[in-house]
Protein backbone atom coordinates (compact mmCIF):
# COMPACT_ATOMS: atom_id res chain seq x y z
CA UNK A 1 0.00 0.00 0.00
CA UNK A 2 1.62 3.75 -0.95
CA UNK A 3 1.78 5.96 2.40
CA UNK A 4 3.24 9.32 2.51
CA UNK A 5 5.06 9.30 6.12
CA UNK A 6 6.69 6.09 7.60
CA UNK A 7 6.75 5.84 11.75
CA UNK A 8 9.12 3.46 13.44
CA UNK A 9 6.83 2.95 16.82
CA UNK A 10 8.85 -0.87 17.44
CA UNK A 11 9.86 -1.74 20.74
CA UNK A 12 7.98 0.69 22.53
CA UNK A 13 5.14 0.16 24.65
CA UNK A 14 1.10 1.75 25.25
CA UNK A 15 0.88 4.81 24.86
CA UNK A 16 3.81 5.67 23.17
CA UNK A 17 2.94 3.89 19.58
CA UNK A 18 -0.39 6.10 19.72
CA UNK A 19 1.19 9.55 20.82
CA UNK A 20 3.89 8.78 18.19
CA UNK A 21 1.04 8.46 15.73
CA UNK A 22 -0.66 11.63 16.81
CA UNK A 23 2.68 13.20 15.72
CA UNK A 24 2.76 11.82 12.89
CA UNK A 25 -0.23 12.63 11.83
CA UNK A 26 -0.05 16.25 12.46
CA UNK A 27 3.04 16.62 10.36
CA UNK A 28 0.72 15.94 7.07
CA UNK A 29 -2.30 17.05 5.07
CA UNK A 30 -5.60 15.42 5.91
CA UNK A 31 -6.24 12.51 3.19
CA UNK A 32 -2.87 11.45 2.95
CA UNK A 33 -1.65 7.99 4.80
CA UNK A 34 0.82 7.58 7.71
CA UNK A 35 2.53 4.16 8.03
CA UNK A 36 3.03 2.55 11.65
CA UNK A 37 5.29 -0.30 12.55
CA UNK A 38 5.27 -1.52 15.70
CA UNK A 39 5.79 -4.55 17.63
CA UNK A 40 3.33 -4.00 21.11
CA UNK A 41 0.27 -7.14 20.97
CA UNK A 42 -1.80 -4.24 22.15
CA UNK A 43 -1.08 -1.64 19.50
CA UNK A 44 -4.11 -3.46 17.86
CA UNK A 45 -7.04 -2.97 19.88
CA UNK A 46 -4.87 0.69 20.85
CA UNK A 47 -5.04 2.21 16.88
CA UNK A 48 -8.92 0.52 16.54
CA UNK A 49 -9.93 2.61 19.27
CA UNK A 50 -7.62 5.57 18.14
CA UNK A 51 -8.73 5.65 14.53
CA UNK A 52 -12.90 5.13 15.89
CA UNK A 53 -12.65 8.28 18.29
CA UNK A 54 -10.30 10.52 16.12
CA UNK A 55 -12.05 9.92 12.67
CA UNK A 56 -8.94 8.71 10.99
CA UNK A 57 -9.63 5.57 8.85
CA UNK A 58 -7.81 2.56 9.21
CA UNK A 59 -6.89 1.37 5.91
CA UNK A 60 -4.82 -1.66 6.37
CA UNK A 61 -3.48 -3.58 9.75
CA UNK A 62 -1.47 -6.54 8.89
CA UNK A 63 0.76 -8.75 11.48
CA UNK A 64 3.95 -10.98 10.51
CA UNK A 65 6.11 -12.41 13.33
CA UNK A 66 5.36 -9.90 15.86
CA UNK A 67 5.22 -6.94 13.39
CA UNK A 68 2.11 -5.22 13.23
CA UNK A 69 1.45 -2.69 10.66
CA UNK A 70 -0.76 -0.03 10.19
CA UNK A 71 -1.97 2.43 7.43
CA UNK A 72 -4.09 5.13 8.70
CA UNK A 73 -5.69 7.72 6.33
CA UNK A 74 -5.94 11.14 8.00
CA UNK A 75 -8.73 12.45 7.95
CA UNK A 76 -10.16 16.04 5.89
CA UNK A 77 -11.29 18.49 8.04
């Protein structure tokens, strides 16, 4: 999937893969799609509930070996 900003949110634990995406995400233009790596089990559930109460759409979550990985499209205002 094409993304415009790559985050490297690995070995860290809740919350800092979420407030690393919130950073992320205000360092581009709403519609465009911020990449997140990282390796926390409970990242999952954490950018599900992130994406539902921010209005950013989860594109994409895939897992390989411990890697999850996450497109999120942020959203127009």
């Amino acid at each position: 999937m094409e993304f415009d900003k790559e985050l490297d949110a690995r070995n860290l634990n809740c919350p800092l893969p979420i407030l690393r995406c919130k950073k992320g995400l205000s360092e581009i233009t709403g519609g465009q799609v911020l990449k997140v790596q990282a390796t926390d089990p409970g990242s999952v559930k954490d950018f599900q509930a992130f994406c539902r109460q921010t209005g950013h759409e989860l594109l994409q979550q895939d897992e390989e070996n411990g890697l999850f990985t996450f497109f999120i499209k942020k959203r127009t205002d």
